[in-house]
N, C-alpha and C. Protein backbone atom coordinates (compact mmCIF):
# COMPACT_ATOMS: atom_id res chain seq x y z
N UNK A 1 0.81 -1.19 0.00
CA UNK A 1 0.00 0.00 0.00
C UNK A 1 0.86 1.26 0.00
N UNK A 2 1.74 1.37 0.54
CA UNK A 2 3.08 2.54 0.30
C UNK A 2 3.25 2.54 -0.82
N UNK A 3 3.12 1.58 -2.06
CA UNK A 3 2.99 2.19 -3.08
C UNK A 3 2.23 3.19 -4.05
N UNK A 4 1.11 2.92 -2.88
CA UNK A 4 -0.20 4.28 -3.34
C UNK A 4 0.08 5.51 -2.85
N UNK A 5 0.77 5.82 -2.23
CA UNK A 5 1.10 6.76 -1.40
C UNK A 5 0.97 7.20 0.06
N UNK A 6 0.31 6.10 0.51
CA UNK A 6 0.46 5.54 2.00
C UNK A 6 1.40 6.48 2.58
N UNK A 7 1.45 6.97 3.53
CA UNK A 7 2.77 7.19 4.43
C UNK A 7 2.70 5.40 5.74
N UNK A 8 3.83 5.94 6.50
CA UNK A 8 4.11 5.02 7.12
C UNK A 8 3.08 4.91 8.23
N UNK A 9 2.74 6.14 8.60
CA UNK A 9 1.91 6.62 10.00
C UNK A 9 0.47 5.98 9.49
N UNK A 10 0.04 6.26 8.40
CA UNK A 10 -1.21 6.16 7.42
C UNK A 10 -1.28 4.91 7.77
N UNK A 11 -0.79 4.19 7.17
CA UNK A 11 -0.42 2.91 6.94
C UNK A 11 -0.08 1.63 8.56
N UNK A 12 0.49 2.40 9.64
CA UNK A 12 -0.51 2.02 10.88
C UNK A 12 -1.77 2.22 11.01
N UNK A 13 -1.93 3.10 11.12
CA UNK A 13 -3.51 3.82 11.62
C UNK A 13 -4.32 2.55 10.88
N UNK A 14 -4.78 2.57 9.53
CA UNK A 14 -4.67 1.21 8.62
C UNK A 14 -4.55 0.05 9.45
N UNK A 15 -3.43 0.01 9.82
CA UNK A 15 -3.24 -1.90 10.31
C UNK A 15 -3.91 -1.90 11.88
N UNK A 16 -4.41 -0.52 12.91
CA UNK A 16 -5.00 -0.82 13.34
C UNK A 16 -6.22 -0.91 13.52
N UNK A 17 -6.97 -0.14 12.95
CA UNK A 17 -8.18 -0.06 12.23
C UNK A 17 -9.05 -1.22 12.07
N UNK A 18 -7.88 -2.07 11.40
CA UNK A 18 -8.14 -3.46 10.53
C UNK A 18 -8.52 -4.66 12.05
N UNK A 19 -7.60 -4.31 13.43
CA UNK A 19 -7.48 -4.64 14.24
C UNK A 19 -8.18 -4.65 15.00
N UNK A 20 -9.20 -3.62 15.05
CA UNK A 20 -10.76 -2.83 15.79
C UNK A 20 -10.00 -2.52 17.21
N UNK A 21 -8.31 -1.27 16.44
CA UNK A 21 -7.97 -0.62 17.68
C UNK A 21 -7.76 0.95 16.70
N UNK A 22 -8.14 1.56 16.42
CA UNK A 22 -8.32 3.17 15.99
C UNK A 22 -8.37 3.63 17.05
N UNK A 23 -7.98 4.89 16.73
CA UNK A 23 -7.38 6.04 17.87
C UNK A 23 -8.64 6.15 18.48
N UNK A 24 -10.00 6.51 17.93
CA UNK A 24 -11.68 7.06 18.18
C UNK A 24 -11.94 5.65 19.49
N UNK A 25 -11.76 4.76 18.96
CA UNK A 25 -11.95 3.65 19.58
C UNK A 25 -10.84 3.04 21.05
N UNK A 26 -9.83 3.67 20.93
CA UNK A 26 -9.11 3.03 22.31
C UNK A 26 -9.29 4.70 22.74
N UNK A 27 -9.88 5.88 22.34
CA UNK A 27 -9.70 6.78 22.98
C UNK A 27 -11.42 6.34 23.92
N UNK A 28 -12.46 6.02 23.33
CA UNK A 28 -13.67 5.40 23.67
C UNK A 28 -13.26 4.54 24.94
N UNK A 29 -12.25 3.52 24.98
CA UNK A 29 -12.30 2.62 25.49
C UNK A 29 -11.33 3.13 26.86
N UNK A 30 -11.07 4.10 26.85
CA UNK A 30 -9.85 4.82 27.67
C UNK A 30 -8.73 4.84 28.27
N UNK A 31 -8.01 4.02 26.78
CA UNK A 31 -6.71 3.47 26.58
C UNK A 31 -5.99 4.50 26.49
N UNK A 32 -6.31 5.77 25.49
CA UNK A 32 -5.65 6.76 25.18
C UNK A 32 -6.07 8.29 25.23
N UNK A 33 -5.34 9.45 25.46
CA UNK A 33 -5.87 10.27 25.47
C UNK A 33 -6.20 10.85 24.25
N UNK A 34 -7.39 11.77 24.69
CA UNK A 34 -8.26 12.94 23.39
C UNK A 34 -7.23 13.57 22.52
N UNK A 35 -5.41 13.92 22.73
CA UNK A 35 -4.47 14.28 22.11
C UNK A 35 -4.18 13.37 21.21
N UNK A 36 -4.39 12.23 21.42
CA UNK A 36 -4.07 11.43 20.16
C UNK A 36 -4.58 11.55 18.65
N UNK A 37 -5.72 12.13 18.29
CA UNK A 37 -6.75 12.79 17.68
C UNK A 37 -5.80 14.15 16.51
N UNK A 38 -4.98 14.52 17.59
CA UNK A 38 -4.30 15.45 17.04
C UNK A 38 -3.67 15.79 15.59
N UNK A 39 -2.95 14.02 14.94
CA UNK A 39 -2.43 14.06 13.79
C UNK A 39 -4.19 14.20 12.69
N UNK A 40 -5.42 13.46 12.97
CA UNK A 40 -6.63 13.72 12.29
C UNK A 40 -6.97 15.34 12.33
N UNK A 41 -7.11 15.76 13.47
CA UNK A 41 -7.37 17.20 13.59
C UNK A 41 -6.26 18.10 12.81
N UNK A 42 -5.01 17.84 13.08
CA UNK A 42 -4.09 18.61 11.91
C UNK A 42 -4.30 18.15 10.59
N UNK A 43 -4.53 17.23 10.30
CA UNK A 43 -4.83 16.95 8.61
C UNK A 43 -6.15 17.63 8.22
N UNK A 44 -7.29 17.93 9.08
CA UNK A 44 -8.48 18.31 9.27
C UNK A 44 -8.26 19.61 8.67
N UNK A 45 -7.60 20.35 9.16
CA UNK A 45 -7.88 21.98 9.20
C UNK A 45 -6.66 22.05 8.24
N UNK A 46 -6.35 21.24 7.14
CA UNK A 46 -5.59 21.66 5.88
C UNK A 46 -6.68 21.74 4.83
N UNK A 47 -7.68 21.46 5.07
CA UNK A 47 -8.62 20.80 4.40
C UNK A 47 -9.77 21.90 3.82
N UNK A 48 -10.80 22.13 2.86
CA UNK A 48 -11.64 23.16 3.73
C UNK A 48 -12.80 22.71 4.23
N UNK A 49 -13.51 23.42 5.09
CA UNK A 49 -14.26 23.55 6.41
C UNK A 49 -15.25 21.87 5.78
N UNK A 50 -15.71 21.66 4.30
CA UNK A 50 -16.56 21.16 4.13
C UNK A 50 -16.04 19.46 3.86
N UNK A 51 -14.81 19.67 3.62
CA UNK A 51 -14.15 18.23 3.76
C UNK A 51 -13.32 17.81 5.09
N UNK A 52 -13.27 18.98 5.64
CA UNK A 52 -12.86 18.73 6.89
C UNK A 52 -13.79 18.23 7.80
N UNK A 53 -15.40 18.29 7.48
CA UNK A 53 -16.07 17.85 8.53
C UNK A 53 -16.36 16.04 7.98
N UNK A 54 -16.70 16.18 6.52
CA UNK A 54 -16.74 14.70 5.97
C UNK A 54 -15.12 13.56 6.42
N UNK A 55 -14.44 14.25 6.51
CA UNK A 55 -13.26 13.45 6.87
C UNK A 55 -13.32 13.09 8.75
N UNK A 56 -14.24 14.05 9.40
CA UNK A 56 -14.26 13.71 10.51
C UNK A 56 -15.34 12.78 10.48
N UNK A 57 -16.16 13.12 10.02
CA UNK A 57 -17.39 12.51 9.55
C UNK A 57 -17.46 10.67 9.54
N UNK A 58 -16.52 10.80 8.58
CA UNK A 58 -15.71 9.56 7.98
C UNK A 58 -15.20 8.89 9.28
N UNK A 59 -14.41 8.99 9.72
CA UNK A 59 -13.50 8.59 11.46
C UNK A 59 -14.47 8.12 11.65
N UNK A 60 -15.74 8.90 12.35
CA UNK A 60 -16.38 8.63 13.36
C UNK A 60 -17.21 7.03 13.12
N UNK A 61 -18.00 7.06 11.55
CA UNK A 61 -18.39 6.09 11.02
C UNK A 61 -17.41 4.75 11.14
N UNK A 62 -16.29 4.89 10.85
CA UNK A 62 -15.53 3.86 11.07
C UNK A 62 -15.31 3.10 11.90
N UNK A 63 -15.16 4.01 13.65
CA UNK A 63 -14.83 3.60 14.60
C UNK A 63 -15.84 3.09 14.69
N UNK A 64 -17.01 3.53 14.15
CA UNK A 64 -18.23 2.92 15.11
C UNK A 64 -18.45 1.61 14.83
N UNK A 65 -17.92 1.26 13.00
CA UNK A 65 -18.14 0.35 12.14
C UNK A 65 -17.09 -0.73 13.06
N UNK A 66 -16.50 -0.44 13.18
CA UNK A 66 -15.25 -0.99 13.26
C UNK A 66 -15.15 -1.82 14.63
N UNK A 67 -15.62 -1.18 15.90
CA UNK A 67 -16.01 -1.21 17.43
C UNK A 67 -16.69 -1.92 16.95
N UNK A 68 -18.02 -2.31 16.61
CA UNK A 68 -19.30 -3.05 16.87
C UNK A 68 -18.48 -4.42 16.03
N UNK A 69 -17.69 -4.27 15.05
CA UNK A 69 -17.53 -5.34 14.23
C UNK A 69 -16.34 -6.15 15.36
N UNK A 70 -15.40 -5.54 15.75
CA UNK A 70 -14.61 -6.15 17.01
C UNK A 70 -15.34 -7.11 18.16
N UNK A 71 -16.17 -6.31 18.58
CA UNK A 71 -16.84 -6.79 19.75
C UNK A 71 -18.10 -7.58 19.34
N UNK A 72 -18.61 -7.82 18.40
CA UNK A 72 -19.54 -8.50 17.77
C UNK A 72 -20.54 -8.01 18.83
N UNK A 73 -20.85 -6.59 19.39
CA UNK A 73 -22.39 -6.40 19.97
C UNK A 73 -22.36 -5.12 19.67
N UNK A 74 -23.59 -4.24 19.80
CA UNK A 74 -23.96 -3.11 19.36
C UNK A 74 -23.55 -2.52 20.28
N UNK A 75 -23.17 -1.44 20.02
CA UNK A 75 -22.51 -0.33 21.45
C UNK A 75 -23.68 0.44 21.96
N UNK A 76 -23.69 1.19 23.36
CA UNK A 76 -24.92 1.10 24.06
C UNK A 76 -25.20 2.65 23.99
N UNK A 77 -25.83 2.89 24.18
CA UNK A 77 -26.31 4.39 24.72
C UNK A 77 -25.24 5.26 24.89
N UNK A 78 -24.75 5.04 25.82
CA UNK A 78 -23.55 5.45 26.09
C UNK A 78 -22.85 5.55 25.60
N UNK A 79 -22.20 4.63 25.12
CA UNK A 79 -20.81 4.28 24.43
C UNK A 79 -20.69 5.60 23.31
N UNK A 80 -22.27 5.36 22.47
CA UNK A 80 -22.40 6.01 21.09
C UNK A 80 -22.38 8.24 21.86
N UNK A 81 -23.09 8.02 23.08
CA UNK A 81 -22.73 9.30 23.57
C UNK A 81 -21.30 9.99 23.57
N UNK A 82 -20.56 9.38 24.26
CA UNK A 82 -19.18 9.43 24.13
C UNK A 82 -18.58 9.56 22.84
N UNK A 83 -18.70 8.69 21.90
CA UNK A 83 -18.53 8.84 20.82
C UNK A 83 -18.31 10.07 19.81
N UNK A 84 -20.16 10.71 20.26
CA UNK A 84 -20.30 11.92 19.45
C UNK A 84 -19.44 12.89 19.97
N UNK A 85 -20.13 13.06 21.60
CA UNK A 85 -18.83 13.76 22.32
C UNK A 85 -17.42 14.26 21.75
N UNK A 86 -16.83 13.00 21.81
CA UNK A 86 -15.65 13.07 21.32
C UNK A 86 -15.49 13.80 19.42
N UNK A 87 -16.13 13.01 18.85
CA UNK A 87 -16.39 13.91 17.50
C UNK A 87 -16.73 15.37 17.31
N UNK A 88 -17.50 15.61 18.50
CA UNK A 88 -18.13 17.11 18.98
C UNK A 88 -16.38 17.92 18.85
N UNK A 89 -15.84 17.11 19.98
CA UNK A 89 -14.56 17.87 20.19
C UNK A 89 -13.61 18.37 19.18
N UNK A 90 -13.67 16.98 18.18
CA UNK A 90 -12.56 17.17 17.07
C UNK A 90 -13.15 18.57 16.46
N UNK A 91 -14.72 18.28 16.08
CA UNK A 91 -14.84 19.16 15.54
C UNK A 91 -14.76 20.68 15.87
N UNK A 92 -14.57 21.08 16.97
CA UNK A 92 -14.45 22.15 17.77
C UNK A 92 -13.10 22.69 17.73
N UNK A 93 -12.36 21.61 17.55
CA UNK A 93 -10.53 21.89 17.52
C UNK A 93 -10.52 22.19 16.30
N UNK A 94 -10.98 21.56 15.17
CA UNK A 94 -10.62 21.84 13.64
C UNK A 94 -11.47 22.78 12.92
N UNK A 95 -12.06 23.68 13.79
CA UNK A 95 -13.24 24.43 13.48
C UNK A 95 -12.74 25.99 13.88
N UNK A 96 -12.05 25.82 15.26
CA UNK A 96 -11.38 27.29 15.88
C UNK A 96 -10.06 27.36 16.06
N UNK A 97 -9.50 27.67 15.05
CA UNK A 97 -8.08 28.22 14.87
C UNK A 97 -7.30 28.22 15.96
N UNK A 98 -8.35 29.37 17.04
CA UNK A 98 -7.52 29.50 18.05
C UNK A 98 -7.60 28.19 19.94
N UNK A 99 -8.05 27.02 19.29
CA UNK A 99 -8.34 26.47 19.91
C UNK A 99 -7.72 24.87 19.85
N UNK A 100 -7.02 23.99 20.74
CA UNK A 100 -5.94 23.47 20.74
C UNK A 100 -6.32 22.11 21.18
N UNK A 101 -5.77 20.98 21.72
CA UNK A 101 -6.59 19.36 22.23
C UNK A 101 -6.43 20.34 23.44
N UNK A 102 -5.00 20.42 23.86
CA UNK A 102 -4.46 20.99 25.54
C UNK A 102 -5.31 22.00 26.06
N UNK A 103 -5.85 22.87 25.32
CA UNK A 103 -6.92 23.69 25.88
C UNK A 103 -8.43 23.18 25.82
N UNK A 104 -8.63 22.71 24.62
CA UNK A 104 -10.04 21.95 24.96
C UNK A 104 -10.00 21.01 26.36
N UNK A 105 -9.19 20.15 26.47
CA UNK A 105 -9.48 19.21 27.73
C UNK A 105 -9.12 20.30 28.90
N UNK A 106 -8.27 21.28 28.83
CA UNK A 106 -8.37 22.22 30.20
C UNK A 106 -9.46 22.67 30.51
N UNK A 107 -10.63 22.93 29.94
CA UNK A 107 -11.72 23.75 29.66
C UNK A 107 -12.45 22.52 29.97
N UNK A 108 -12.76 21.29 29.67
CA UNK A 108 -13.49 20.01 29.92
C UNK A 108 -13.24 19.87 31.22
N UNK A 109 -12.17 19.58 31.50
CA UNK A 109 -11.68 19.31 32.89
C UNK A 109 -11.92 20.38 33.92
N UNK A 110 -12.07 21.93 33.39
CA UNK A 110 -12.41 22.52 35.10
C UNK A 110 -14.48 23.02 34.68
N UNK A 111 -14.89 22.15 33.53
CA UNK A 111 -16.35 22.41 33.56
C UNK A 111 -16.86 21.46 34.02
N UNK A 112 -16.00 20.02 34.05
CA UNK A 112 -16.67 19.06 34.77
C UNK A 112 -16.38 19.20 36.31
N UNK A 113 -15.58 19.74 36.33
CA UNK A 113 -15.23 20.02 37.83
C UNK A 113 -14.33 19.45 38.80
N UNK A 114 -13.16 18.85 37.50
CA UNK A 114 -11.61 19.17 38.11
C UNK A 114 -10.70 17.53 37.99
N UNK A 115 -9.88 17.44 37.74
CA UNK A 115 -8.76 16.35 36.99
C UNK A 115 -9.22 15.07 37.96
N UNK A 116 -9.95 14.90 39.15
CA UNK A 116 -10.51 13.58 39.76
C UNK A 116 -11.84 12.88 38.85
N UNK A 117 -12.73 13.99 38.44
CA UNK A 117 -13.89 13.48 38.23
C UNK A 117 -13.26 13.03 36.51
N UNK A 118 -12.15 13.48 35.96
CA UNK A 118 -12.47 13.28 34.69
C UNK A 118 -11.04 11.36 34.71
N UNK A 119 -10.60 11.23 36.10
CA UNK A 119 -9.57 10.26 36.37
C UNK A 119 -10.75 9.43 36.30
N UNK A 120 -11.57 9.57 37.22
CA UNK A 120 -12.36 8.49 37.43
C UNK A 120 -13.45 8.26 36.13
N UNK A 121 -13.61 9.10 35.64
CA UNK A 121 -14.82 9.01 34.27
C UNK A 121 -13.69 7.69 33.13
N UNK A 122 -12.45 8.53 33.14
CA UNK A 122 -11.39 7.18 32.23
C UNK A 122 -11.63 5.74 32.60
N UNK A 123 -11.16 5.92 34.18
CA UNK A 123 -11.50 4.47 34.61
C UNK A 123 -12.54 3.57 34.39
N UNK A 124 -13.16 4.20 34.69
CA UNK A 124 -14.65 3.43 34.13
C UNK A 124 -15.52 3.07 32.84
N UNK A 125 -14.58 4.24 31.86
CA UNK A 125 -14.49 3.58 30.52
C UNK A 125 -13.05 2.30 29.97
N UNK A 126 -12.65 2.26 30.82
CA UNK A 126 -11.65 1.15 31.21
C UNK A 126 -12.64 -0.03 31.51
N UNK A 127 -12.67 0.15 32.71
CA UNK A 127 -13.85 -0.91 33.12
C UNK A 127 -15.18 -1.48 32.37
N UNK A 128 -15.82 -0.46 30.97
CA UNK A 128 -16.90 -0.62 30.76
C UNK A 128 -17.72 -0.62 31.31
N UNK A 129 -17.73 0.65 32.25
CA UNK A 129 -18.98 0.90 32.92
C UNK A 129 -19.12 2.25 32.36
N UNK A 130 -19.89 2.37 31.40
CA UNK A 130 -20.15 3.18 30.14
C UNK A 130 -21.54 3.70 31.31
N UNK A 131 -22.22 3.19 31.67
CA UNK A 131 -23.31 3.49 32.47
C UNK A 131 -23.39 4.32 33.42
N UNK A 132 -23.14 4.60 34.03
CA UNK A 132 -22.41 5.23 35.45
C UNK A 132 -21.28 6.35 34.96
N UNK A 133 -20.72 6.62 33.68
CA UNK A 133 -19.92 7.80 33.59
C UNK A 133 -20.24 8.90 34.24
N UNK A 134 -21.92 9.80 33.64
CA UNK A 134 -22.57 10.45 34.18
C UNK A 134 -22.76 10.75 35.20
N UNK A 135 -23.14 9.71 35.93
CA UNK A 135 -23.58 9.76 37.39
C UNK A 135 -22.64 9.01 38.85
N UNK A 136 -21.73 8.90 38.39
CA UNK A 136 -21.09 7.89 39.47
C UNK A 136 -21.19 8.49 40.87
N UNK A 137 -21.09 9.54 41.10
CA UNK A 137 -20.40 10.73 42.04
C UNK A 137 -22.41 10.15 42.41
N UNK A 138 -23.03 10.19 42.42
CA UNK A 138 -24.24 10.31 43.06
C UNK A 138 -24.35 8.76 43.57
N UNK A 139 -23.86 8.12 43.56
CA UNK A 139 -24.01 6.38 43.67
C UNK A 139 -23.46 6.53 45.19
N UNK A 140 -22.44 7.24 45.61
CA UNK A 140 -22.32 7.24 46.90
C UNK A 140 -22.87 6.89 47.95
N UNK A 141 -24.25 8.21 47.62
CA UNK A 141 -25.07 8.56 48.41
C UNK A 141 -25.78 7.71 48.58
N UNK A 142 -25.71 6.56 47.94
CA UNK A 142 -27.35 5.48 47.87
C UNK A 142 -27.11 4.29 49.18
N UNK A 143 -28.08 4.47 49.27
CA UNK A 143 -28.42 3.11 50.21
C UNK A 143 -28.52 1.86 49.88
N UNK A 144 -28.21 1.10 50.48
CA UNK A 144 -28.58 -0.25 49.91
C UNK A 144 -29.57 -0.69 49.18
N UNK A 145 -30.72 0.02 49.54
CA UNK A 145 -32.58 -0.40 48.90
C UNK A 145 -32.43 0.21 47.83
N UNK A 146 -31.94 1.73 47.90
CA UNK A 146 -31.47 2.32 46.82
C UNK A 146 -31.52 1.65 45.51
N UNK A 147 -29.60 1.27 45.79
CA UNK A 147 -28.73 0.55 44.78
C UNK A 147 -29.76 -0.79 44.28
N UNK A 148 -30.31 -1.51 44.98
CA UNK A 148 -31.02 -2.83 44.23
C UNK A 148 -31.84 -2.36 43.43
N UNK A 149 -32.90 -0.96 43.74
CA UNK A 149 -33.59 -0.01 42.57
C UNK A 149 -33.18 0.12 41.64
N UNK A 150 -31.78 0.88 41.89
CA UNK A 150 -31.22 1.39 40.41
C UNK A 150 -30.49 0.30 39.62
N UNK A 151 -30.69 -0.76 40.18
CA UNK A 151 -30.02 -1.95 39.40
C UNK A 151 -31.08 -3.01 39.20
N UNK A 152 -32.39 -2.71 39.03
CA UNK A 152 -33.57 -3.43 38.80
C UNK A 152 -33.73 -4.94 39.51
N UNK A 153 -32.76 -5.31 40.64
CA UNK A 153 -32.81 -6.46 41.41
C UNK A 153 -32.56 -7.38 40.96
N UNK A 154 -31.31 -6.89 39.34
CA UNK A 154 -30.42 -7.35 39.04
C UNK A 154 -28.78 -8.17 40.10
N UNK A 155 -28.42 -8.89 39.80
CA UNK A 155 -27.31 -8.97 41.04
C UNK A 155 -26.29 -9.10 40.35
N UNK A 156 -26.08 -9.05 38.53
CA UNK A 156 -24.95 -8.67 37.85
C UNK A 156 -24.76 -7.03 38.50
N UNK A 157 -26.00 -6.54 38.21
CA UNK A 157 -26.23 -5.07 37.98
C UNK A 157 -25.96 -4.05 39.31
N UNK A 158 -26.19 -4.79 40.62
CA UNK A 158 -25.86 -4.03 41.78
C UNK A 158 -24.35 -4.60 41.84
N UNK A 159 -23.91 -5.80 41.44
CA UNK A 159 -22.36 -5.72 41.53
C UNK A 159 -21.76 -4.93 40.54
N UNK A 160 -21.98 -4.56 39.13
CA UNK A 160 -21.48 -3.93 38.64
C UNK A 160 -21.47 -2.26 39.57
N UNK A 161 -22.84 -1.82 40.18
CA UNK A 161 -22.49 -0.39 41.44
C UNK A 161 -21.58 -0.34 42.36
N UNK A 162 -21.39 -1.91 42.75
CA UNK A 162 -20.84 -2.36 44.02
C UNK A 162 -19.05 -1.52 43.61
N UNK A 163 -18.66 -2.42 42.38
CA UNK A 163 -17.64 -2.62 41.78
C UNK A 163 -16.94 -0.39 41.31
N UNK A 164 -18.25 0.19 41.32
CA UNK A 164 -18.10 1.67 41.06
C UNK A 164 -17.73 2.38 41.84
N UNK A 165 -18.72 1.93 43.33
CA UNK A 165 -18.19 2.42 44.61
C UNK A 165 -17.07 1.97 44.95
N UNK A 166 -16.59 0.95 44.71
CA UNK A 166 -15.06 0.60 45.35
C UNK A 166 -14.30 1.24 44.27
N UNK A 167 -14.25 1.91 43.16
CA UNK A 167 -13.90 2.04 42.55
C UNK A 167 -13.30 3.37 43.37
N UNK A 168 -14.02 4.82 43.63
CA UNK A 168 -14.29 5.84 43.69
C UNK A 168 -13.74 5.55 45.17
N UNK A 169 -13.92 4.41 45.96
CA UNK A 169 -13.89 4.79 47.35
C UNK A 169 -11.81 4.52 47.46
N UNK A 170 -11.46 3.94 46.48
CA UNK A 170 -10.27 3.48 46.31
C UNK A 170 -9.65 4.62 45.78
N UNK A 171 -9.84 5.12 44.58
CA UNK A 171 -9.67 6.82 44.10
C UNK A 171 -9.13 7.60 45.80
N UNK A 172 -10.06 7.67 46.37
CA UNK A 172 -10.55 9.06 47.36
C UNK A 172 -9.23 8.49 48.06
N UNK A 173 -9.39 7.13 48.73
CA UNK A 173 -8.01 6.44 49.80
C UNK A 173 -6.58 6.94 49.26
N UNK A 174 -6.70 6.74 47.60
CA UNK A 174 -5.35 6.47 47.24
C UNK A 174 -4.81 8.27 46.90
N UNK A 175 -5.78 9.04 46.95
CA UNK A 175 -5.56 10.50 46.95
C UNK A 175 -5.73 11.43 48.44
N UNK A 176 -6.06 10.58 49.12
CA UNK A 176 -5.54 10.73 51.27
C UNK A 176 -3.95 10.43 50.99
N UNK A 177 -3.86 9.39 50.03
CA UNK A 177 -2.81 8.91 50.31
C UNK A 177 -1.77 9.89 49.92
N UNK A 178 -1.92 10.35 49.07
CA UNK A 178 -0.56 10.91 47.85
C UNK A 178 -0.22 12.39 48.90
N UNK A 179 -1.71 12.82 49.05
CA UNK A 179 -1.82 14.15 49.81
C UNK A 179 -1.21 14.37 51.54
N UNK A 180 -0.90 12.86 51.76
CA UNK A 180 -0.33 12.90 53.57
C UNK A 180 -1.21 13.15 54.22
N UNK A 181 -2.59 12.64 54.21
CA UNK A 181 -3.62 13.16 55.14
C UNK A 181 -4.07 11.56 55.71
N UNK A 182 -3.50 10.56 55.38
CA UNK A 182 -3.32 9.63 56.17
C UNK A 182 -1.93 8.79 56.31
N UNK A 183 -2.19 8.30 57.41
CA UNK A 183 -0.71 8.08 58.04
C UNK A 183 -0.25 6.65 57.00
């Protein structure tokens, strides 16, 4: 394919693609950060405005093509939220000149309300708990009767909460920790 004019970089991106690991997709899965995006977004804004959005356009279709064809199941609510999200972003970077990945996620990060909530939002797209991104920070508060509610008296489904709260309660310990506020 370097004989078509492939570059070398091209020509990964390509072999992972093929792999159902694209940048859109391990950035989804929260392998990698939203900067990775960067070499698409610079090819983006060489472009003009109207092929620059079909070329994002394009990505997004792929990953999605590409994700569902990996995992042989349809991606959920969520997943596809994130998704756009993330497409939202590119397009926001390749849209304002004066606007950068490093400043978009600075701006993400103190609207969500600060570098913990967006640690723990990764993790849990780690985990595949695509469900709970949104709302984790409120799961705290729940009670036991609660949690069997919001997990329909499911017992995959309250262990998958179970598994959120230890998640978050391990976060909070291991940031007592770093901070010297426990011995």
């Amino acid at each position: 394919m370097s004989l078509f004019g492939f570059s070398r970089e091209e020509l990964k991106e390509i072999f992972l693609i093929v792999l159902g690991h694209s940048a859109l997709d391990r950035i989804l899965s929260g392998k990698m950060n939203e900067k990775a995006l960067k070499p698409v977004s610079d090819l983006a804004r060489t472009l003009d405005p109207q092929e620059a959005l079909n070329l994002l356009r394009y990505c997004r279709l792929m990953s999605m093509a590409e994700t569902v064809g990996t995992r042989r199941t349809d991606l959920t609510q969520e997943e596809l939220n994130e998704l756009f999200d993330l497409y939202e972003s590119m397009v926001k970077v390749v849209t304002n000149r004066e606007l950068d990945w490093d400043r978009l996620l600075d701006e993400k990060i103190s609207a969500v309300g600060g570098i913990r909530y967006m640690a723990i939002r990764k993790i849990l797209k780690m985990m595949n708990q695509f469900l709970f991104l949104n709302h984790w920070s409120e799961l705290m508060d729940k009670g036991e009767m609660e949690k069997e509610t919001l997990a329909d008296y499911d017992p995959e489904k309250l262990s998958a909460i179970e598994r959120v709260i230890s998640l978050i309660e391990t976060a909070d310990h291991s940031k007592r920790l770093i901070s010297g506020r426990i011995p």
